[in-house]
N, C-alpha and C. Protein backbone atom coordinates (compact mmCIF):
# COMPACT_ATOMS: atom_id res chain seq x y z
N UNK A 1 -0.92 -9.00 -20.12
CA UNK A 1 -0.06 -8.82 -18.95
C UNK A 1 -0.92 -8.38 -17.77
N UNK A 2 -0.72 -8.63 -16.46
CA UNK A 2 -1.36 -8.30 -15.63
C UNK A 2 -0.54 -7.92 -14.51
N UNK A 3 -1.14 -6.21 -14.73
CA UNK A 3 -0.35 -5.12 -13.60
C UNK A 3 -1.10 -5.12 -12.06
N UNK A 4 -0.36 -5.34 -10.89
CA UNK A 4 -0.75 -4.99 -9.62
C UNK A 4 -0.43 -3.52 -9.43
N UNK A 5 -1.71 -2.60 -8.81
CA UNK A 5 -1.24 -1.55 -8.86
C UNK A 5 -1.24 -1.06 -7.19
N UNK A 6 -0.17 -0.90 -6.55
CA UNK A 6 -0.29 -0.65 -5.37
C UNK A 6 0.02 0.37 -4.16
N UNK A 7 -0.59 1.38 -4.66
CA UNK A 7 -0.35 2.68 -3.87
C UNK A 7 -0.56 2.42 -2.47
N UNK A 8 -0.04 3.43 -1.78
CA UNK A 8 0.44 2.95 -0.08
C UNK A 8 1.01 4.09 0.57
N UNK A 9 -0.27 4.68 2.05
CA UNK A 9 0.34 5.71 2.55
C UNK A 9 2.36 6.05 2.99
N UNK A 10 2.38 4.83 3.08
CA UNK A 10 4.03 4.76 3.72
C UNK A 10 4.45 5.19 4.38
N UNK A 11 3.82 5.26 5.84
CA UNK A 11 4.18 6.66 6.56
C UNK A 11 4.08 6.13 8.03
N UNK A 12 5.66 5.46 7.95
CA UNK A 12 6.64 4.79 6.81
C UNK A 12 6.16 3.92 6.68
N UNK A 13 6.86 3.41 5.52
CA UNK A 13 6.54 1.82 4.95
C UNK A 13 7.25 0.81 6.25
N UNK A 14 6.26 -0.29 6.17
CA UNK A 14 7.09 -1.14 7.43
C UNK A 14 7.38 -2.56 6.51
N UNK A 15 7.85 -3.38 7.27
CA UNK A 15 8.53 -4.89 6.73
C UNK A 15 7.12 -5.45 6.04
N UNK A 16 5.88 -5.18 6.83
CA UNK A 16 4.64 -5.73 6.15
C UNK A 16 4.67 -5.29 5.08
N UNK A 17 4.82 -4.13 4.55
CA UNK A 17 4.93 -3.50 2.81
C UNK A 17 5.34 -4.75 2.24
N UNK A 18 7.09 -5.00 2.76
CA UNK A 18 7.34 -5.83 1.92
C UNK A 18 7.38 -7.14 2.01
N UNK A 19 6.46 -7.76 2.55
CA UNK A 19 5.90 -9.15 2.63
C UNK A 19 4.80 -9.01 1.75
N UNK A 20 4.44 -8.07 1.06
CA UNK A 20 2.57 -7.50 0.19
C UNK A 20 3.68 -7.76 -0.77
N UNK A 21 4.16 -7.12 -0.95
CA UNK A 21 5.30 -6.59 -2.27
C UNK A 21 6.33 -8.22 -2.81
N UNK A 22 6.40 -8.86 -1.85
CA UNK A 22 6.93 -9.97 -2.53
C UNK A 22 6.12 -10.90 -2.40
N UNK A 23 4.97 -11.10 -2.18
CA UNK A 23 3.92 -11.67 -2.85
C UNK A 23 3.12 -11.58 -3.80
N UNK A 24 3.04 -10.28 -4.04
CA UNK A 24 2.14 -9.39 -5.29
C UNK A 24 3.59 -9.97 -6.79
N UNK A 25 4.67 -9.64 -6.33
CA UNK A 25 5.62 -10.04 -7.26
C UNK A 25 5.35 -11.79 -8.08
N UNK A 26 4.61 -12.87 -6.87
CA UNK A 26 5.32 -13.75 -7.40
C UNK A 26 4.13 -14.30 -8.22
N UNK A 27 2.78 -13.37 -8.19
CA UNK A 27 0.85 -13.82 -8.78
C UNK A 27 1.05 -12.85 -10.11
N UNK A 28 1.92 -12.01 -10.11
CA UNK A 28 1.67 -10.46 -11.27
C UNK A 28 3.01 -10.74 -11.87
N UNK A 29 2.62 -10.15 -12.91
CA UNK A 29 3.54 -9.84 -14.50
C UNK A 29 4.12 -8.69 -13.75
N UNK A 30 3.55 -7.68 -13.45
CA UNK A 30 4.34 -6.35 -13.00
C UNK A 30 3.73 -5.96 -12.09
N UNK A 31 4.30 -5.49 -11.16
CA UNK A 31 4.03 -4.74 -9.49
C UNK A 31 4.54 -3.05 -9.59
N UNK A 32 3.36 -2.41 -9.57
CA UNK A 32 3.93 -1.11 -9.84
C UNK A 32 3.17 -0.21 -8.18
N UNK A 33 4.28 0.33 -8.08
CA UNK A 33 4.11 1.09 -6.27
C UNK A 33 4.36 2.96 -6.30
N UNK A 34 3.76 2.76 -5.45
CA UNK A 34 3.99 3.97 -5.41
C UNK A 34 3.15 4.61 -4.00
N UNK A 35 3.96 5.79 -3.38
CA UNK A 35 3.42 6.68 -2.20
C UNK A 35 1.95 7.41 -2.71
N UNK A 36 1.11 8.03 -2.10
CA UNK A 36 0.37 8.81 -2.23
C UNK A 36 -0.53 9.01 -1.01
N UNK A 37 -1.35 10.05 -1.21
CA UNK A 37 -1.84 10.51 0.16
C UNK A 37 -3.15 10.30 0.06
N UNK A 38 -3.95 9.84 1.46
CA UNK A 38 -5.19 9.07 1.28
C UNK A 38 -5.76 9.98 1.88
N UNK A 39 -7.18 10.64 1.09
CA UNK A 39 -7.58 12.00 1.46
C UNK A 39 -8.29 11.98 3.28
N UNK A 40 -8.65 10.10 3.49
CA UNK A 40 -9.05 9.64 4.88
C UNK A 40 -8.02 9.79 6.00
N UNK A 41 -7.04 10.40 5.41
CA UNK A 41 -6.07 9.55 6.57
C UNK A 41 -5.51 10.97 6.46
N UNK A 42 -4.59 11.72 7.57
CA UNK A 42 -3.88 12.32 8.06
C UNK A 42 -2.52 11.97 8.05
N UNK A 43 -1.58 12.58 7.51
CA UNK A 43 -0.16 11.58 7.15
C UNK A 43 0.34 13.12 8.01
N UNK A 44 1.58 12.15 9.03
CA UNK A 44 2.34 12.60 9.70
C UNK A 44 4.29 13.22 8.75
N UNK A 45 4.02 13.02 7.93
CA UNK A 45 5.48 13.32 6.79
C UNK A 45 4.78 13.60 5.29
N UNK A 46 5.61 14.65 4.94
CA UNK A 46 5.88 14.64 3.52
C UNK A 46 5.38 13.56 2.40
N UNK A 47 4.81 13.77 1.63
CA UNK A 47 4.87 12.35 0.49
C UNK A 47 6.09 12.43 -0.27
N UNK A 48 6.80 13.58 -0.48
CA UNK A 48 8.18 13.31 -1.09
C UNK A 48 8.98 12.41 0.07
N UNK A 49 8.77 12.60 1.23
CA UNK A 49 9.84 11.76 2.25
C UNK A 49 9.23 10.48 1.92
N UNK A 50 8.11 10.36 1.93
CA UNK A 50 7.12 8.79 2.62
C UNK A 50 7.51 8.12 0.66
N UNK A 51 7.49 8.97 -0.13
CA UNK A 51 8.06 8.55 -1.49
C UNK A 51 9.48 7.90 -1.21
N UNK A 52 10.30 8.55 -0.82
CA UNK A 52 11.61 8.30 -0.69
C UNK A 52 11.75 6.83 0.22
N UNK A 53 11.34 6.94 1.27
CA UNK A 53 11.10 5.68 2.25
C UNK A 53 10.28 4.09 0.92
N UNK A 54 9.73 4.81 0.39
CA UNK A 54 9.27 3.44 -0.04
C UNK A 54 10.07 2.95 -1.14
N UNK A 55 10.97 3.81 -2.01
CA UNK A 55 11.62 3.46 -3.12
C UNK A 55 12.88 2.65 -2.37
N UNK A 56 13.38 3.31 -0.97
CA UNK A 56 14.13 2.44 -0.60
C UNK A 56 13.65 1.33 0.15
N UNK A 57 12.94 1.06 0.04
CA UNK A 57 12.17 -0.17 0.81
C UNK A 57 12.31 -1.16 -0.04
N UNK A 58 11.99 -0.76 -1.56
CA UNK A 58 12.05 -1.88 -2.79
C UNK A 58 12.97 -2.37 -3.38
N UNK A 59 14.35 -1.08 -2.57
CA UNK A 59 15.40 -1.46 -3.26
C UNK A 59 16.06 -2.42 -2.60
N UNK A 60 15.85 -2.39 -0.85
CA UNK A 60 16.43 -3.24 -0.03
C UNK A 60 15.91 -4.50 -0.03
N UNK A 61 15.36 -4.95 -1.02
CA UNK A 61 14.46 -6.47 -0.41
C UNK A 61 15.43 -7.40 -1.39
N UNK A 62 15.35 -8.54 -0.46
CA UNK A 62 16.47 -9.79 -0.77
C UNK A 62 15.59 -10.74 -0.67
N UNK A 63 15.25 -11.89 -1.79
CA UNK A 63 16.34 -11.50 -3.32
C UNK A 63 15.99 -10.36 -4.01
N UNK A 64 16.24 -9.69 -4.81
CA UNK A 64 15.80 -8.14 -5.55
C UNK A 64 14.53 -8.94 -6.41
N UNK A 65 14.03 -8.44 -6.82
CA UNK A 65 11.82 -8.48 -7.57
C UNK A 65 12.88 -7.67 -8.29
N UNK A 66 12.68 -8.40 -9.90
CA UNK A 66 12.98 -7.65 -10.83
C UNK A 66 11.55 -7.30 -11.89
N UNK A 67 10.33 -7.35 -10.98
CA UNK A 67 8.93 -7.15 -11.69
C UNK A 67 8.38 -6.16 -10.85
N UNK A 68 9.19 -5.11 -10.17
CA UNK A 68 8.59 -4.36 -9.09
C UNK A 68 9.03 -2.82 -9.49
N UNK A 69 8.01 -2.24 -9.96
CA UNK A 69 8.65 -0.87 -10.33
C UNK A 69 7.96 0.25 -9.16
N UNK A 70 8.78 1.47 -9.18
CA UNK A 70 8.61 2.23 -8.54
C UNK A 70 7.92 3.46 -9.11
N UNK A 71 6.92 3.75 -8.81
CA UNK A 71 6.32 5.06 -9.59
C UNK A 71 5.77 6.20 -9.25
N UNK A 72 6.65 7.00 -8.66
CA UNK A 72 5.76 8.20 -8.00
C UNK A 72 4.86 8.64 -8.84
N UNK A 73 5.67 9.27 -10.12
CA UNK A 73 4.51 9.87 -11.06
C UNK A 73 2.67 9.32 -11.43
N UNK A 74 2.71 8.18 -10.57
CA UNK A 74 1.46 7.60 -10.32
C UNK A 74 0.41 8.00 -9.08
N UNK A 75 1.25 8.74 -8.40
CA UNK A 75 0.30 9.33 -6.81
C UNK A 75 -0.65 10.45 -7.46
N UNK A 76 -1.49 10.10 -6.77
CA UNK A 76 -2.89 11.00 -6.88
C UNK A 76 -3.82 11.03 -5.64
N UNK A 77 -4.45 11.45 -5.40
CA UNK A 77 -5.41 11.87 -4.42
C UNK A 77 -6.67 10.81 -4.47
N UNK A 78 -6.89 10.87 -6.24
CA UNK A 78 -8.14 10.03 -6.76
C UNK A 78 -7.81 8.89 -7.53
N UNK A 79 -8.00 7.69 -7.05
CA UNK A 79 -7.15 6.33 -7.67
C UNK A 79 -7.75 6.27 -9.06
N UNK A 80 -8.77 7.20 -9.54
CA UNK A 80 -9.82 7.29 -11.16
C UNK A 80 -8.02 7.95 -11.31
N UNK A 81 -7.47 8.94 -11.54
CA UNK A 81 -6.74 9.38 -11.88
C UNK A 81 -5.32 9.03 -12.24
N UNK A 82 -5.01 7.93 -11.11
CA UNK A 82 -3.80 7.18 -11.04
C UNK A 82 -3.64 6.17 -12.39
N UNK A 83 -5.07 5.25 -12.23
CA UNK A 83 -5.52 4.58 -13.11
C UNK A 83 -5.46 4.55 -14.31
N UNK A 84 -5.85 6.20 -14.86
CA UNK A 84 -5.52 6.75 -15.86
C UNK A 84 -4.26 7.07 -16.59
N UNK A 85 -3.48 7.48 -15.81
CA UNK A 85 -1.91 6.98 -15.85
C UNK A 85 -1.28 6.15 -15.99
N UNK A 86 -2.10 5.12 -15.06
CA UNK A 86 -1.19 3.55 -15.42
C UNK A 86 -1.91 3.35 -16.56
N UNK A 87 -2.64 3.57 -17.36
CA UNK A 87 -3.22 3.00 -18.55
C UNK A 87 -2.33 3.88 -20.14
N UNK A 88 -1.72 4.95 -19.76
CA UNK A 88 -1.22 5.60 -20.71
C UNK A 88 0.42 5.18 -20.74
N UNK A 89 0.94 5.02 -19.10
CA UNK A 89 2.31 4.14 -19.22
C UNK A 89 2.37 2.77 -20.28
N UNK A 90 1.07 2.29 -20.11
CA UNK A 90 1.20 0.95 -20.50
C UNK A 90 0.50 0.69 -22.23
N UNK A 91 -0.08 1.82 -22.60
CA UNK A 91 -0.75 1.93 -23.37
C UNK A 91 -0.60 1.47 -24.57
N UNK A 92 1.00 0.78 -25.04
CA UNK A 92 1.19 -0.23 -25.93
C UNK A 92 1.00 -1.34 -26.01
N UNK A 93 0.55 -1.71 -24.61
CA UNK A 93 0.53 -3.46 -24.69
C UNK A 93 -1.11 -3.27 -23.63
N UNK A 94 -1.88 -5.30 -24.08
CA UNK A 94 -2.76 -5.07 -23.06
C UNK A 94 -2.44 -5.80 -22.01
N UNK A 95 -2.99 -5.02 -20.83
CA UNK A 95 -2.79 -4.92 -19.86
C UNK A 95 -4.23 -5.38 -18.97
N UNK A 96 -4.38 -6.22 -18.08
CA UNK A 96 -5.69 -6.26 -17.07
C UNK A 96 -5.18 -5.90 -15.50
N UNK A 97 -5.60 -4.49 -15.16
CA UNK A 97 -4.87 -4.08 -13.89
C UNK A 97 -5.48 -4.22 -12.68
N UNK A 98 -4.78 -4.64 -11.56
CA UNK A 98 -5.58 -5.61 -10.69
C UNK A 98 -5.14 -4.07 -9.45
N UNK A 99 -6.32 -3.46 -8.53
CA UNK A 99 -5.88 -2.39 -7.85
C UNK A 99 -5.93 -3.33 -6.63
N UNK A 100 -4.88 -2.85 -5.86
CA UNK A 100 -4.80 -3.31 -4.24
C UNK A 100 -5.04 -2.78 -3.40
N UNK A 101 -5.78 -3.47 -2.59
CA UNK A 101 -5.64 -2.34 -1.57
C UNK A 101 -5.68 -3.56 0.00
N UNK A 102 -5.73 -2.51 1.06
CA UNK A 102 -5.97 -3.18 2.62
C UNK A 102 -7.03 -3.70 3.07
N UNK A 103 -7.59 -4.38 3.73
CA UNK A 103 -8.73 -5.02 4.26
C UNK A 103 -9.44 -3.93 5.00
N UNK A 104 -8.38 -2.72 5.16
CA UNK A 104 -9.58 -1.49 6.23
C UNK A 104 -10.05 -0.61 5.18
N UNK A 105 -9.90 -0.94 3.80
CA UNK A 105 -10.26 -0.12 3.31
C UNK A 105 -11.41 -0.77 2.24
N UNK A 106 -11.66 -2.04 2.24
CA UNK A 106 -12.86 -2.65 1.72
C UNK A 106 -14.09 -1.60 1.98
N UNK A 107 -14.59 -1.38 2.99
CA UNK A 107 -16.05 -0.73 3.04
C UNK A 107 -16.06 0.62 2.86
N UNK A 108 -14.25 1.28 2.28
CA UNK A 108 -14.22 3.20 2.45
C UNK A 108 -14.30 3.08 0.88
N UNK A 109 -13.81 2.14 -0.01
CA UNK A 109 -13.57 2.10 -1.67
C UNK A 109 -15.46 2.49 -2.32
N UNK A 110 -16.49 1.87 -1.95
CA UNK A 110 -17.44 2.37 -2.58
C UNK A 110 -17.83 3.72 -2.55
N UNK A 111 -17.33 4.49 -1.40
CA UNK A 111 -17.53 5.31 -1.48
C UNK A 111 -16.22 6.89 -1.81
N UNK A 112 -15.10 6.21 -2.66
CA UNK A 112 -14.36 7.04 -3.26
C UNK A 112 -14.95 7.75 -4.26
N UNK A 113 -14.27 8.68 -5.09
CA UNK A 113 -14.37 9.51 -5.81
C UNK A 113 -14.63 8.84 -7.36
N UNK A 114 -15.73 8.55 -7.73
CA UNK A 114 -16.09 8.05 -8.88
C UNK A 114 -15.78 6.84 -8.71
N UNK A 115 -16.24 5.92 -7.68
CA UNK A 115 -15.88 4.68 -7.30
C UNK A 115 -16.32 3.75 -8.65
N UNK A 116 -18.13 3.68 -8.88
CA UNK A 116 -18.36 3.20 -9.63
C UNK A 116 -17.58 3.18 -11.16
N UNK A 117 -17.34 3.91 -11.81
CA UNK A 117 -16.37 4.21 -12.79
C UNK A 117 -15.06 3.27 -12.64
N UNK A 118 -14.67 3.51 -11.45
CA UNK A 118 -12.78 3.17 -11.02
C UNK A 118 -12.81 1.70 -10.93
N UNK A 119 -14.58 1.25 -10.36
CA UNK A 119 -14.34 -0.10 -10.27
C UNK A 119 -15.00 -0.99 -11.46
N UNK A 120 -15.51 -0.42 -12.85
CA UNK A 120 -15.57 -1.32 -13.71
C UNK A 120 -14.63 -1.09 -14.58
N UNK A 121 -13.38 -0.62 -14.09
CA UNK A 121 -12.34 -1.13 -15.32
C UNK A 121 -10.82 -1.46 -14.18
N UNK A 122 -10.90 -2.30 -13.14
CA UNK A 122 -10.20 -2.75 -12.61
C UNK A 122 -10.50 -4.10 -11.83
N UNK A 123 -9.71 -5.21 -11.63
CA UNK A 123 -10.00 -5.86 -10.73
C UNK A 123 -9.51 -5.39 -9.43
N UNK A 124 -10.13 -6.23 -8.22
CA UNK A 124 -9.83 -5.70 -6.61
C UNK A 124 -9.19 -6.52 -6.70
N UNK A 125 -7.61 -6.60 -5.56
CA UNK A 125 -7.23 -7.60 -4.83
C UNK A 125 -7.03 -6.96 -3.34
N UNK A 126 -7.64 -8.19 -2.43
CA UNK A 126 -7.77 -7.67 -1.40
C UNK A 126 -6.65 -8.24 0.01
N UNK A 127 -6.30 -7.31 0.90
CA UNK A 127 -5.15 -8.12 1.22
C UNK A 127 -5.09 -8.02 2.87
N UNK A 128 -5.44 -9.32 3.31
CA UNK A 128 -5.78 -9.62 4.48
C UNK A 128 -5.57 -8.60 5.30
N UNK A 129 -5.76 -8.06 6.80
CA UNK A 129 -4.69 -7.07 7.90
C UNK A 129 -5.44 -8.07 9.07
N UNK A 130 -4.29 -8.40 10.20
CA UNK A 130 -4.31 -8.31 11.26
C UNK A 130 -5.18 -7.22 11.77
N UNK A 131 -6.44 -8.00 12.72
CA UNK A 131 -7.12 -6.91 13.54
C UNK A 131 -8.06 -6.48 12.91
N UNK A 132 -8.37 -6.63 11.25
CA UNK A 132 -9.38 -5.98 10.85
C UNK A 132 -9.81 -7.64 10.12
N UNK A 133 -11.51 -7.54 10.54
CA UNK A 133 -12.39 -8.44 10.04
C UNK A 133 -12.95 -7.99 8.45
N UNK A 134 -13.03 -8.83 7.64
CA UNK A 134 -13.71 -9.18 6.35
C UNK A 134 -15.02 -9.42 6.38
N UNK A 135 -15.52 -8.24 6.59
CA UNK A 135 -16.99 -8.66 6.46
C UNK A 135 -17.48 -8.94 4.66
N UNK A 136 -18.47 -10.31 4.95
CA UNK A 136 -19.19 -10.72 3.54
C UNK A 136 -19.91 -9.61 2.85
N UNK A 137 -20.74 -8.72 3.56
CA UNK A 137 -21.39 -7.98 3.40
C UNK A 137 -20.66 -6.74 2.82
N UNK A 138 -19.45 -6.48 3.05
CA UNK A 138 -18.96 -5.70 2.52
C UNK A 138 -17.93 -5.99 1.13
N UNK A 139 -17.61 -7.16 1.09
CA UNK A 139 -16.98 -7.94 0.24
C UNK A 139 -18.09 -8.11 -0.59
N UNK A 140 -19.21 -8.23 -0.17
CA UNK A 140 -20.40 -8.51 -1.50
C UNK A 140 -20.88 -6.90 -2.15
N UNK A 141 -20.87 -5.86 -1.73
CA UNK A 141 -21.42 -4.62 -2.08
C UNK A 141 -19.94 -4.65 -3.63
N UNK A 142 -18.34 -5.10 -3.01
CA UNK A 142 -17.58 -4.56 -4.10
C UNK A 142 -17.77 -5.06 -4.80
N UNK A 143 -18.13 -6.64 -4.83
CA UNK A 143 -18.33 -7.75 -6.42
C UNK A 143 -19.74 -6.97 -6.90
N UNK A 144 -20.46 -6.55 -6.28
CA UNK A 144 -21.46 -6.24 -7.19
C UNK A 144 -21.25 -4.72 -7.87
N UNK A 145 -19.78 -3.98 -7.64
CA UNK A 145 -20.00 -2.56 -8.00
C UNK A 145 -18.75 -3.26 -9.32
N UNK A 146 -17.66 -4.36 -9.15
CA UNK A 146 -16.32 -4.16 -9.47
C UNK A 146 -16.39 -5.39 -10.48
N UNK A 147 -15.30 -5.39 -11.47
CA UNK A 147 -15.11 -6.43 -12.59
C UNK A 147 -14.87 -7.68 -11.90
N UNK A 148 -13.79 -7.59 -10.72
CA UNK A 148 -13.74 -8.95 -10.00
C UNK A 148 -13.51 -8.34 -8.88
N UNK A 149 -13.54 -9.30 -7.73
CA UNK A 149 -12.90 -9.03 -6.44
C UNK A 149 -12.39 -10.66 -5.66
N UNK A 150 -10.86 -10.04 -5.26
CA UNK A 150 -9.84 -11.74 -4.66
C UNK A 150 -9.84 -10.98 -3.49
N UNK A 151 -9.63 -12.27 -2.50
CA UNK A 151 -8.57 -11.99 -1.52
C UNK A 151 -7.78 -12.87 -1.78
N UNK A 152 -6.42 -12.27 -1.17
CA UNK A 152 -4.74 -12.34 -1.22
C UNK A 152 -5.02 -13.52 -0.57
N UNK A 153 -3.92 -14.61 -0.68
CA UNK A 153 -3.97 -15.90 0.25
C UNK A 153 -2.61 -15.23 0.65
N UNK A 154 -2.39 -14.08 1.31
CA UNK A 154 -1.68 -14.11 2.40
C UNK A 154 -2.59 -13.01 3.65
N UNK A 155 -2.03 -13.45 4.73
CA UNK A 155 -1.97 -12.15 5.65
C UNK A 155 -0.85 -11.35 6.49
N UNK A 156 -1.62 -10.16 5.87
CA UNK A 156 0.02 -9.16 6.25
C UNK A 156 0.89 -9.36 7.39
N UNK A 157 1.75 -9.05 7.71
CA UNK A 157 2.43 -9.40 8.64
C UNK A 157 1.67 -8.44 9.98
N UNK A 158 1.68 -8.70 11.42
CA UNK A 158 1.09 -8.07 12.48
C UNK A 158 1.77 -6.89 13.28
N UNK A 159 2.00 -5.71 11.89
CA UNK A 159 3.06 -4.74 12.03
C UNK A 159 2.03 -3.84 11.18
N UNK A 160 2.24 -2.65 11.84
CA UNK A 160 1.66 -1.42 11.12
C UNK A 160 2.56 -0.07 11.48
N UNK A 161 2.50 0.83 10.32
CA UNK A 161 3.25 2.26 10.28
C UNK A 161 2.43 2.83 11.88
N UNK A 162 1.53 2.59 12.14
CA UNK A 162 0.93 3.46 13.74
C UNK A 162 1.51 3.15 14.62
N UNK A 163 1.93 1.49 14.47
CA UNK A 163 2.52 1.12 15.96
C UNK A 163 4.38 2.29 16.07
N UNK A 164 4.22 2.22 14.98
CA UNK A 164 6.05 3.35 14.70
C UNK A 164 5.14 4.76 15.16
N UNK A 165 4.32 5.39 14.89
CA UNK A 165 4.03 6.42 14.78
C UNK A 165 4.10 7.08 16.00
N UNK A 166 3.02 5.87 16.55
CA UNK A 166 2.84 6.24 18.12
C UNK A 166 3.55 5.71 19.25
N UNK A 167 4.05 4.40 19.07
CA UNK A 167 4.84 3.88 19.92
C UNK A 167 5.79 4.25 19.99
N UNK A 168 6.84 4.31 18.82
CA UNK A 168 8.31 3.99 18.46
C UNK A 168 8.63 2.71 18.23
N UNK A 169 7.36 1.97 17.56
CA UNK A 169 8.00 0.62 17.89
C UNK A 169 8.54 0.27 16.47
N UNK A 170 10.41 0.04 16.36
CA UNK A 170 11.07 0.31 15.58
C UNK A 170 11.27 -1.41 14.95
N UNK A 171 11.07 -1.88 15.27
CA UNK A 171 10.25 -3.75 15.08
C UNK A 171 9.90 -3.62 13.83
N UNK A 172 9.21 -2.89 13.52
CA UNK A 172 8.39 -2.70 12.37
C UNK A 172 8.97 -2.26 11.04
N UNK A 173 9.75 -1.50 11.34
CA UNK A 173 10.61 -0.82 10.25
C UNK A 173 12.04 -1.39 10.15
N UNK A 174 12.59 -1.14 9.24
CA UNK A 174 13.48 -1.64 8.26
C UNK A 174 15.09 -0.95 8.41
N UNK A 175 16.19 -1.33 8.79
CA UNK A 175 16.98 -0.25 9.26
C UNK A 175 17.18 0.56 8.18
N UNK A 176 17.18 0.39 6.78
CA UNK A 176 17.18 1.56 5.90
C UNK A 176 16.61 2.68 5.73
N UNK A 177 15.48 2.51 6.49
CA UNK A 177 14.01 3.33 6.54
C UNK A 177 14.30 3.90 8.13
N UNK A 178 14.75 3.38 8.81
CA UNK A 178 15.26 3.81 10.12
C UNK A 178 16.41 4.75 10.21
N UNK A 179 17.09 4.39 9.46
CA UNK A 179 18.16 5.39 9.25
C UNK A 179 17.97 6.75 8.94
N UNK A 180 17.31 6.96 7.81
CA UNK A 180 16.53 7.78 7.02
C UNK A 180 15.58 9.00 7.41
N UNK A 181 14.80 8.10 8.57
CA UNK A 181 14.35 8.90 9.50
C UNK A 181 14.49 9.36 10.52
N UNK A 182 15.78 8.99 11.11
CA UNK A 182 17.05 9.80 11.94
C UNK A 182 17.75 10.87 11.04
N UNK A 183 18.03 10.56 10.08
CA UNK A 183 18.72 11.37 9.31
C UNK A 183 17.85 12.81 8.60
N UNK A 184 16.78 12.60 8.82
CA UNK A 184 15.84 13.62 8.16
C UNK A 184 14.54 14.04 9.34
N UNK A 185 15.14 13.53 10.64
CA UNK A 185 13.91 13.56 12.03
C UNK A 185 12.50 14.17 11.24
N UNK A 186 12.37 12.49 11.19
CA UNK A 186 10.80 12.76 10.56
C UNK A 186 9.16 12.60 11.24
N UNK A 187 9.95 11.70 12.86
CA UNK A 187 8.55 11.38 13.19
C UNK A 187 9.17 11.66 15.16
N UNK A 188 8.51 12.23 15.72
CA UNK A 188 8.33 12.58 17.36
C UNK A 188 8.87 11.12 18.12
N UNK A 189 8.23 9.98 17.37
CA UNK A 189 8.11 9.08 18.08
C UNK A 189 9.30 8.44 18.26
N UNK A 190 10.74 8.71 17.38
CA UNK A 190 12.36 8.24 17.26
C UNK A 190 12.81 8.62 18.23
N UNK A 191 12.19 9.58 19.29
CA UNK A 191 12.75 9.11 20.85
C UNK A 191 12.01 8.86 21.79
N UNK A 192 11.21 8.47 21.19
CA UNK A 192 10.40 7.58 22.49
C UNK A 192 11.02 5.76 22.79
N UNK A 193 10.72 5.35 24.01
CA UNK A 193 11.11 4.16 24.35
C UNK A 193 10.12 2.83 24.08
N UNK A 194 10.84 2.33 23.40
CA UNK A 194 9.57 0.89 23.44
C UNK A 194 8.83 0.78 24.73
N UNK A 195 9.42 0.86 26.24
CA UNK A 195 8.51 0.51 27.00
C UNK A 195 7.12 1.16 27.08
N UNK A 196 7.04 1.90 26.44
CA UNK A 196 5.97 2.80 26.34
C UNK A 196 4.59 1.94 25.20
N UNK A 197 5.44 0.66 24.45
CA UNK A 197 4.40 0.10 23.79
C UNK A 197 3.16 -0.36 24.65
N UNK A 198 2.23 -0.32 24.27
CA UNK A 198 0.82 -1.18 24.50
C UNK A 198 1.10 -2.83 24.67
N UNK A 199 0.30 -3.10 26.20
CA UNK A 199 0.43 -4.19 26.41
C UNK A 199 -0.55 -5.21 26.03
N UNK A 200 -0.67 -6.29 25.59
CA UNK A 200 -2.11 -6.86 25.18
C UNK A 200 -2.20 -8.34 26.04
């Protein structure tokens, strides 16, 4: 069986999540997700909220992915750790687990926390972003540290959790996830005005 494993700041999850998420569904046996906090990144909410935001993110997608599980109990700090988890969930059957991640995070993965380790017992799949280039050179350092390394034949949609963060630009997000974060005022930026977006 072959598990996608796809942890994701979520903060918040935007419609691009789930354009990853119903593609990862239709290449994988099982799509397993989950929030967690990326020790690089500065998260503006809770991971119990940014948890909550993403379980309803998976639940709202039409048609429903009945190969898409939700797993907090999988967040960790150190993806060696997560890993380890998904290997004891699954630990009756075999399994070849394919880790995902973003295209901005190709050249930060060699240098995680027991990278070498994390990356000979996983494959990479790598998944295009708007705005960020694929360098060879960095795509060649992971095949030579990792069991395999793909890129996704998709690219994410041209929406990111920052443009919400900082803009307000509510485009991005999902009215379930919009709601949610009116209902629990989670981010400064829910009254700010789109005109305030960046012009290009």
């Amino acid at each position: 069986m072959r598990v996608a494993l796809f942890g994701t700041s979520a903060d918040p999850p935007t419609s691009g999540h789930q354009k990853i998420l119903s593609w990862l569904s239709e290449h994988y046996d099982w799509v397993a997700v989950w929030a967690a906090d990326n020790p690089l990144k500065s998260h503006q909410t809770a991971l119990a909220h940014r948890s909550t935001m993403l379980r309803l993110l998976i639940e709202e997608m039409r048609p429903p992915r009945h190969n898409i599980g939700f797993y907090p109990e999988l967040s960790s700090r150190r993806t060696l750790e997560t890993l380890e988890k998904a290997k004891k969930l699954w630990s009756s059957e075999k399994v070849d687990f394919t880790l995902v991640i973003g295209a901005d995070l190709v050249n930060q993965l060699p240098h995680w926390y027991k990278a070498e380790e994390l990356l000979q017992q996983v494959q990479i799949l790598v998944v295009p972003r708007p705005g960020y280039t694929l360098e060879n050179e960095d795509l060649q350092k992971l095949k030579d540290l990792a069991l395999g390394v793909e890129v996704a034949g998709l690219t994410g949609l041209d929406v990111s959790s920052t443009a919400y963060r900082d803009y307000g630009d509510d485009h991005v997000i999902t009215p379930p996830i919009q709601a949610y974060i009116h209902q629990e005022h989670l981010y400064k930026c829910q009254h700010l005005s789109r005109k305030s977006l960046p012009t290009h």
